[in-house]
Each structure stands twice: as structure tokens, then as C-alpha cells.
N, C-alpha and C. Protein backbone atom coordinates (compact mmCIF):
# COMPACT_ATOMS: atom_id res chain seq x y z
N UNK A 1 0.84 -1.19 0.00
CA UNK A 1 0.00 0.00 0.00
C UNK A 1 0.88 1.24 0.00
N UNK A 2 0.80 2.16 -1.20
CA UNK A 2 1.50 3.13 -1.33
C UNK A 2 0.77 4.74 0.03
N UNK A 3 2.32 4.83 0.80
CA UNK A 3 1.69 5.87 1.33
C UNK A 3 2.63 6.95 0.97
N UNK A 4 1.98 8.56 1.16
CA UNK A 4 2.71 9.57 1.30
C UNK A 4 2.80 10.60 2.67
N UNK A 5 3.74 10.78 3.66
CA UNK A 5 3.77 11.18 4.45
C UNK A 5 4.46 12.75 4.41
N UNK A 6 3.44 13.56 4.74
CA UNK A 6 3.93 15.17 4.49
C UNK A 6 4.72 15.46 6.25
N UNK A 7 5.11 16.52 6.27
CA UNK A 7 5.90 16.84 7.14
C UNK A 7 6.17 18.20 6.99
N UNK A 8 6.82 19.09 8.27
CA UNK A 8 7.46 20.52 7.73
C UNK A 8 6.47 21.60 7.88
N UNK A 9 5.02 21.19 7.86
CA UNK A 9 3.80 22.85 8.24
C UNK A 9 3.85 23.25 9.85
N UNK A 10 3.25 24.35 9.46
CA UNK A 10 3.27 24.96 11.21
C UNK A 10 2.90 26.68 10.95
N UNK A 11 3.48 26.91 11.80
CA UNK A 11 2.87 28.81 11.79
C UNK A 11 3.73 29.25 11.87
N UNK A 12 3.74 30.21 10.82
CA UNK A 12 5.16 31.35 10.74
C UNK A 12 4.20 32.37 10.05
N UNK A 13 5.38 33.62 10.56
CA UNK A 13 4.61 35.19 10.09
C UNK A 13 4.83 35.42 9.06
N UNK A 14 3.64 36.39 7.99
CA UNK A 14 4.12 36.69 6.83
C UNK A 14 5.90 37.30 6.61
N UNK A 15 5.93 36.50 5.45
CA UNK A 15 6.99 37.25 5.67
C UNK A 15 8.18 36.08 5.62
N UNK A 16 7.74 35.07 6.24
CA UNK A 16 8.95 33.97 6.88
C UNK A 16 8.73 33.02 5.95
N UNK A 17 9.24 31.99 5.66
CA UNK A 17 9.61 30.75 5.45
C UNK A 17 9.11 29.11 6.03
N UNK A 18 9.02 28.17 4.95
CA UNK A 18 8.80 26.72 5.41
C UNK A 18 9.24 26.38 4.44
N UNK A 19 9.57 24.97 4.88
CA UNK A 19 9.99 23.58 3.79
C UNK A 19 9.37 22.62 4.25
N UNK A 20 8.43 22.09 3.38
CA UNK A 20 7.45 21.06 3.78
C UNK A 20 8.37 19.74 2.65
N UNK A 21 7.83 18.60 3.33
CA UNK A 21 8.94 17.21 2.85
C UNK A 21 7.78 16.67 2.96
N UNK A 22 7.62 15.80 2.08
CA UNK A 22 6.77 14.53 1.35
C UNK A 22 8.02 13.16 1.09
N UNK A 23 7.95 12.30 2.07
CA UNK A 23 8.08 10.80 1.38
C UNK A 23 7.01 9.92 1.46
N UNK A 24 7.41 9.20 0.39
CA UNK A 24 6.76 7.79 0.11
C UNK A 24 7.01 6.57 0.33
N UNK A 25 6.14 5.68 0.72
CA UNK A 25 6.71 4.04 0.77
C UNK A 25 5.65 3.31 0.61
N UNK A 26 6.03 2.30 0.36
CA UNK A 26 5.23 1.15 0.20
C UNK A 26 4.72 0.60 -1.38
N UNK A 27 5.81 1.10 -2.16
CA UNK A 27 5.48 1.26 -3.43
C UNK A 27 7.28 0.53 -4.55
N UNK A 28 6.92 -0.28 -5.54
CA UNK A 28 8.20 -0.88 -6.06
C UNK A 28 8.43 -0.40 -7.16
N UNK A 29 7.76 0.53 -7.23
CA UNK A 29 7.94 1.14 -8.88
C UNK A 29 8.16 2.65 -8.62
N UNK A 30 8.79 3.18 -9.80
CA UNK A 30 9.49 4.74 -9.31
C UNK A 30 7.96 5.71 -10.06
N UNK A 31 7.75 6.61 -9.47
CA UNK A 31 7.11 7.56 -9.88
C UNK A 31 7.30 8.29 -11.00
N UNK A 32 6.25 8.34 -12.01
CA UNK A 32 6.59 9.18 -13.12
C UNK A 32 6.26 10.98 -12.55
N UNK A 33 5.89 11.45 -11.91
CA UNK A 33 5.92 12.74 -11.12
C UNK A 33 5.35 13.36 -9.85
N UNK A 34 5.85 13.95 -9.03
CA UNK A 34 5.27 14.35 -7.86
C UNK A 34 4.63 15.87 -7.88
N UNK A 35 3.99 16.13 -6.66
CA UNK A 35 3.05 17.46 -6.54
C UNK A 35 2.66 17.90 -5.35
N UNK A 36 2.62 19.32 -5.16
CA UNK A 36 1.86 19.57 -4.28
C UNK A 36 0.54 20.38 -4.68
N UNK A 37 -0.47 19.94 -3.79
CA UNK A 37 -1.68 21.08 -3.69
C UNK A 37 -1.98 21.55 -2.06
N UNK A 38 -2.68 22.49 -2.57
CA UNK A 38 -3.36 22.93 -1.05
C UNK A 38 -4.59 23.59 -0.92
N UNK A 39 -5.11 23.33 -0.07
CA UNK A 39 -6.59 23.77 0.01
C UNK A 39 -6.68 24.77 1.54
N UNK A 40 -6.69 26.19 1.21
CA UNK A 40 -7.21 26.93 1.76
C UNK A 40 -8.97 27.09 2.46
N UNK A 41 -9.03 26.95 3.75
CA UNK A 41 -10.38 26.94 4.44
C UNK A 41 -11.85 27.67 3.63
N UNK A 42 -12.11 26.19 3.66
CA UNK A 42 -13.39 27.50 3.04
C UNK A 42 -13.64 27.07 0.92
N UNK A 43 -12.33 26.24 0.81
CA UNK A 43 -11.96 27.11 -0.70
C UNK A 43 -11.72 25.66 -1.32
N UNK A 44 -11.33 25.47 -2.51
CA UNK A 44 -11.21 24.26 -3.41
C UNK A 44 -9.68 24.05 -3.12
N UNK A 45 -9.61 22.58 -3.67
CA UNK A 45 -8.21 22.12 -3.87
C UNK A 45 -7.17 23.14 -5.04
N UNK A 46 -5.69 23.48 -4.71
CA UNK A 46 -5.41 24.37 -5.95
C UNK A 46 -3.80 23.52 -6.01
N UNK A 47 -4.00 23.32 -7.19
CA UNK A 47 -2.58 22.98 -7.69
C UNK A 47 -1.13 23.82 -7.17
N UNK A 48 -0.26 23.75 -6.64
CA UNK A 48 0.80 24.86 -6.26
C UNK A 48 2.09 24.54 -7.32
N UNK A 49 2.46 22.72 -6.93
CA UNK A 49 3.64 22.57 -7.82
C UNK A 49 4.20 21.30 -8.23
N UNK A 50 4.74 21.37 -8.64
CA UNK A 50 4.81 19.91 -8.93
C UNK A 50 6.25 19.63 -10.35
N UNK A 51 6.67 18.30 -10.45
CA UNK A 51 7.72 17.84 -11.03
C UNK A 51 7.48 17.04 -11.72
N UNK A 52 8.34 16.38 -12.91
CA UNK A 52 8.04 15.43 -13.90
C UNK A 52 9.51 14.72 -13.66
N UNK A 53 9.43 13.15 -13.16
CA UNK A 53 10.78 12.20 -13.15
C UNK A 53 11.66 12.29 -14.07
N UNK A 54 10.57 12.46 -15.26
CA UNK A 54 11.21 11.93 -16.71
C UNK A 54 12.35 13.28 -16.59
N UNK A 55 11.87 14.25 -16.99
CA UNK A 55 12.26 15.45 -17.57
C UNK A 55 12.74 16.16 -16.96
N UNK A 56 12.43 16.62 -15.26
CA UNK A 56 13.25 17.19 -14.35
C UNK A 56 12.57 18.73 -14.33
N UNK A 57 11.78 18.50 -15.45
CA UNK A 57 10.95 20.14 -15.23
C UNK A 57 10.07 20.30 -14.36
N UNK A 58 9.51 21.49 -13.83
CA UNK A 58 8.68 22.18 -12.75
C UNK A 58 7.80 22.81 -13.43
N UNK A 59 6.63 23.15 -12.62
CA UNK A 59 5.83 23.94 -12.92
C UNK A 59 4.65 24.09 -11.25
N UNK A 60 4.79 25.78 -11.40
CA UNK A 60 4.04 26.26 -10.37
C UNK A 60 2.94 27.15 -11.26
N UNK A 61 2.00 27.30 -9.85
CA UNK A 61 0.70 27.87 -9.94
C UNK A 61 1.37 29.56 -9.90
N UNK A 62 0.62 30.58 -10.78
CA UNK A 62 1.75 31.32 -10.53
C UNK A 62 1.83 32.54 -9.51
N UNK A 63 0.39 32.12 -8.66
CA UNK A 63 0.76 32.75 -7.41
C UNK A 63 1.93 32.81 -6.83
N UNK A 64 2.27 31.66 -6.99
CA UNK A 64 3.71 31.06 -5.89
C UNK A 64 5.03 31.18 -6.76
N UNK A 65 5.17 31.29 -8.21
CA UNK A 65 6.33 30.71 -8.59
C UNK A 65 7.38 31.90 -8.35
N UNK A 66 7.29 32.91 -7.87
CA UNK A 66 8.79 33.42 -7.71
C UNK A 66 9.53 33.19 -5.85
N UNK A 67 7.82 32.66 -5.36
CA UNK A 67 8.33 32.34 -4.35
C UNK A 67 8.43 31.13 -3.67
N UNK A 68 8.05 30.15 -3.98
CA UNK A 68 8.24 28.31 -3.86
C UNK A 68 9.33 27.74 -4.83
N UNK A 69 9.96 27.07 -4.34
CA UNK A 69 10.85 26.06 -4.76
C UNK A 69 10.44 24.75 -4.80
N UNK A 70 10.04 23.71 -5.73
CA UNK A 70 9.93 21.70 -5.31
C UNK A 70 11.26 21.56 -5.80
N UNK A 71 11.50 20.38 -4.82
CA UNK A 71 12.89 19.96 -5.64
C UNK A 71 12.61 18.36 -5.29
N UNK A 72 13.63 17.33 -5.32
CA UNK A 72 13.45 15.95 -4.52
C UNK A 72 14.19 14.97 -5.20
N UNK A 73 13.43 13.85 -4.71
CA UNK A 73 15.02 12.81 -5.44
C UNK A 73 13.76 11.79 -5.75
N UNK A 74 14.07 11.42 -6.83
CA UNK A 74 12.70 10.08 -7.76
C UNK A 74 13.28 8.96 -6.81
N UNK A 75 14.74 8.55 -6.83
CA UNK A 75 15.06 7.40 -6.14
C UNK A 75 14.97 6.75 -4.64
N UNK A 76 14.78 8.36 -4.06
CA UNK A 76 14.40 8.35 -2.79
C UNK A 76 12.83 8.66 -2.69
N UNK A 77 12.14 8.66 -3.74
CA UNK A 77 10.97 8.91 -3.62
C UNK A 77 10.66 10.21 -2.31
N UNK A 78 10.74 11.02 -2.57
CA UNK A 78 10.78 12.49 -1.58
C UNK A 78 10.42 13.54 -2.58
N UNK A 79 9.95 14.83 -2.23
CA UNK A 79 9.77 15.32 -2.82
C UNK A 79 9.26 16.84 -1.53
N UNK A 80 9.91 17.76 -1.87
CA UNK A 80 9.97 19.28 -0.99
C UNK A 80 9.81 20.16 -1.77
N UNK A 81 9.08 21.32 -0.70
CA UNK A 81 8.60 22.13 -1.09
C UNK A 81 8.85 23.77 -0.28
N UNK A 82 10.20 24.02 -0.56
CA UNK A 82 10.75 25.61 -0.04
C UNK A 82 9.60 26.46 -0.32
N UNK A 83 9.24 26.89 0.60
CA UNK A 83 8.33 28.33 0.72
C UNK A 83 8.76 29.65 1.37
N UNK A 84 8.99 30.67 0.34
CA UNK A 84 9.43 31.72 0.98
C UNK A 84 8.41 32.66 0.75
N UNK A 85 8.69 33.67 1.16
CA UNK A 85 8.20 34.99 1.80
C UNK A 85 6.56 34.70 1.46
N UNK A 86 6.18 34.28 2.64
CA UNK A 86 4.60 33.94 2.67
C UNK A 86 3.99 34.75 2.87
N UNK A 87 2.65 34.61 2.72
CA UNK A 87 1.75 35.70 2.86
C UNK A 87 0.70 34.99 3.44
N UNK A 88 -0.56 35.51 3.89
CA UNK A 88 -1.67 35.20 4.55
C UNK A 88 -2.31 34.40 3.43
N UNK A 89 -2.43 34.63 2.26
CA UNK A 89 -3.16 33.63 1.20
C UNK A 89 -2.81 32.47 0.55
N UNK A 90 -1.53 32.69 1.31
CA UNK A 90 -0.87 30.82 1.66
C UNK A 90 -1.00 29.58 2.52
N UNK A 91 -1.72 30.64 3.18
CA UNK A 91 -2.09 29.85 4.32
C UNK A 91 -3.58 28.46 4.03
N UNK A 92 -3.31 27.35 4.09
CA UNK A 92 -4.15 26.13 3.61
C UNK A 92 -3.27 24.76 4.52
N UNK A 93 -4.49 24.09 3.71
CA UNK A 93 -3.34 22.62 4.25
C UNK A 93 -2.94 22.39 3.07
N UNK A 94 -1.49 21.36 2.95
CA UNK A 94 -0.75 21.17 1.92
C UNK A 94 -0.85 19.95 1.40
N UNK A 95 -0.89 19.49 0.57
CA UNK A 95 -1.00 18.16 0.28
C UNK A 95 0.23 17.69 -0.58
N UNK A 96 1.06 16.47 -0.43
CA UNK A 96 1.54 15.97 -1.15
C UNK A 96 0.83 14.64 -2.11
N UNK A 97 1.54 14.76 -3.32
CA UNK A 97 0.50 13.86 -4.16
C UNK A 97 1.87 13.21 -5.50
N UNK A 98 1.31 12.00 -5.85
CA UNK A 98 2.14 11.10 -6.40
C UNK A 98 1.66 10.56 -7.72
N UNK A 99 2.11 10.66 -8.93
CA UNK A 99 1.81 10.08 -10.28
C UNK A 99 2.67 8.82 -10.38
N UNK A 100 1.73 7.79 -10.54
CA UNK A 100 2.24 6.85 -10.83
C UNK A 100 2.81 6.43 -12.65
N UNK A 101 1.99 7.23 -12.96
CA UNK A 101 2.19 7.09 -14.94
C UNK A 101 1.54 8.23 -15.59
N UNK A 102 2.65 8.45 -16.88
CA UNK A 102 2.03 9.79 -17.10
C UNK A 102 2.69 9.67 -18.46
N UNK A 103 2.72 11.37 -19.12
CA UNK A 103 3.70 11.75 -20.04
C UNK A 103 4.73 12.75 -19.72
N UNK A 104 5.66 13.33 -20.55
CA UNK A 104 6.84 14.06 -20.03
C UNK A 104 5.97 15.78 -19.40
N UNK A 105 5.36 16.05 -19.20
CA UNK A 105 4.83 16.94 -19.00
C UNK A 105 4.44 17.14 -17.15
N UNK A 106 4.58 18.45 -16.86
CA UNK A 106 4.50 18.27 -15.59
C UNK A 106 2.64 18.13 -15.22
N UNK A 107 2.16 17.41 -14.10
CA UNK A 107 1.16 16.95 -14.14
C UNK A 107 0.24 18.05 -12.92
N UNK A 108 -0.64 18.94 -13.44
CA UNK A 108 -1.12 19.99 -12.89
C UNK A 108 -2.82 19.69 -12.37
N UNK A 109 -3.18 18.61 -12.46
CA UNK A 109 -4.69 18.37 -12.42
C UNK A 109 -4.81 17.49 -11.62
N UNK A 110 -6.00 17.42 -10.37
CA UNK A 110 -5.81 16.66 -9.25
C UNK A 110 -5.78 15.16 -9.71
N UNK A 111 -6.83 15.12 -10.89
CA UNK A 111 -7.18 13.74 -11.01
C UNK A 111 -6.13 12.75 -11.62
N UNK A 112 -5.14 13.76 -12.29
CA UNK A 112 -3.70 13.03 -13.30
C UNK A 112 -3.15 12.60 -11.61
N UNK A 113 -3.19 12.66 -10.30
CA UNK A 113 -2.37 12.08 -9.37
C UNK A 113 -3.02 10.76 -8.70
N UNK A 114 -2.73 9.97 -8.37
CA UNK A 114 -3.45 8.22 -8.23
C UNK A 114 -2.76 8.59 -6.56
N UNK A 115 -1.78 8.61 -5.65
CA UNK A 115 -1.68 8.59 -4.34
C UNK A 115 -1.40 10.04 -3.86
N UNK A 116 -1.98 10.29 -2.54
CA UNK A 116 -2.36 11.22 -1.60
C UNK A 116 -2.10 11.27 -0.33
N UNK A 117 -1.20 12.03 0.24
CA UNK A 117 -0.83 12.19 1.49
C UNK A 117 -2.34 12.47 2.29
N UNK A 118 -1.74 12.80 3.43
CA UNK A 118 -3.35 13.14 4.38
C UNK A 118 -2.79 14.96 4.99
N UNK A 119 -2.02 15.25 4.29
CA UNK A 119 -1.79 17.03 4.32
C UNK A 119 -0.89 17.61 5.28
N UNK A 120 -0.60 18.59 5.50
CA UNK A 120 -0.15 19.22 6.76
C UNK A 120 -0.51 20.81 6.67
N UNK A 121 -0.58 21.12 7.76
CA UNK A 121 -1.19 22.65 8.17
C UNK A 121 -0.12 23.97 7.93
N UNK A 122 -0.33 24.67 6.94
CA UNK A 122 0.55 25.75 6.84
C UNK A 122 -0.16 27.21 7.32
N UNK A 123 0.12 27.64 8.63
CA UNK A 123 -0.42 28.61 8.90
C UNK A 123 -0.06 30.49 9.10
N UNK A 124 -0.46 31.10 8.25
CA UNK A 124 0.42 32.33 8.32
C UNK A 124 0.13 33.70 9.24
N UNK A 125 0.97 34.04 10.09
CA UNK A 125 -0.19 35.19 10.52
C UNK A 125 0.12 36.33 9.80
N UNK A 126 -0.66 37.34 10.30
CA UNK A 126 0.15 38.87 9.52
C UNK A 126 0.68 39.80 10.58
């Protein structure tokens, strides 16, 4: 049974910093790409970021992209997520999420992901 275990949320002031960490186990085959989303209270699931094994490319939501980093290792099945200078509309739970098969393209749509962490709390004040 493939799981994903998030790690790394908590409360910091606008302004500050997190690195949230996603590993996986329970799984014998390598991932064709990883992701994060997050769902702000109140609000829908939103794509933030995410990676492609094959290709090594990224792609963020572009709220975030001058200020999130994913990076991770396919072999270690891991996958992080640097967050800098936050703001209050960052504030959600985070989800890590796992493609098991795909194409070279980074995978931006909840349903292209087959495993699902159970989230962690990113909370910002102002």
C-alpha cells in the first residue's frame, strides 16, 4: 500500500519561510511525477507545484512561482517544497501527491495524481 507522508507545516509570520517534505513508501515502482496542492479553508483544492521524473521540469501555480521552490530525489521517492516569503493567502493545508504514470509533462490536475498524502497545516499570521 502506497503511502505519502507530508511533514514541515506549522505557523510562521508573513513574511517567513517553510519547507514542507513529502516521502513515500510502500510502493516498487518509481514515480513518473510528484506534486503539491493545497486547500485553503473554506476554498477548493489548488494545484501549487509539482515535477516530472522523466524530464526534471517544474511547474508552479503562478501565485507562488517566484516564491516556492519543489525539488526531490525520484530514487528516494521524496519530494519538498521551499516556501518563501509567505503571505496570509498561503495559508491552507498542503497536500503531497504522487503520479504513478504519465507523459513528459508536468502533471497539474488533481485527477492526473493516483496517491495522496493526508496534508499538513501551513499557517500564516500577519
Amino acid at each position: 500500500q502506497v503511502q505519502l507522508v507530508e511533514s514541515g507545516g506549522g505557523l510562521v509570520q508573513a513574511g517567513g519561510s517553510l519547507r514542507l517534505s513529502c516521502a513515500a513508501s510502500g510502493h516498487w515502482f518509481r514515480f513518473n511525477g510528484m506534486g503539491w496542492f493545497r486547500q485553503p479553508l473554506g476554498k477548493e483544492l489548488e494545484f501549487v507545484a509539482g515535477i516530472n521524473w522523466s524530464t526534471g521540469s517544474t511547474a508552479y501555480v503562478h501565485s507562488v512561482e517566484d516564491r516556492f521552490t519543489i525539488s526531490g530525489d525520484n530514487e528516494q521517492s521524496t519530494v519538498n517544497l521551499q516556501m518563501n516569503s509567505l503571505n496570509v493567502e498561503d495559508a491552507a493545508i498542503y497536500y503531497c501527491a504522487a503520479q504513478s504514470a504519465g507523459g513528459r509533462f508536468v502533471a497539474s490536475i488533481r485527477d492526473q495524481y493516483d496517491y495522496w498524502g493526508h496534508g499538513t497545516q501551513v499557517t500564516v499570521s500577519s
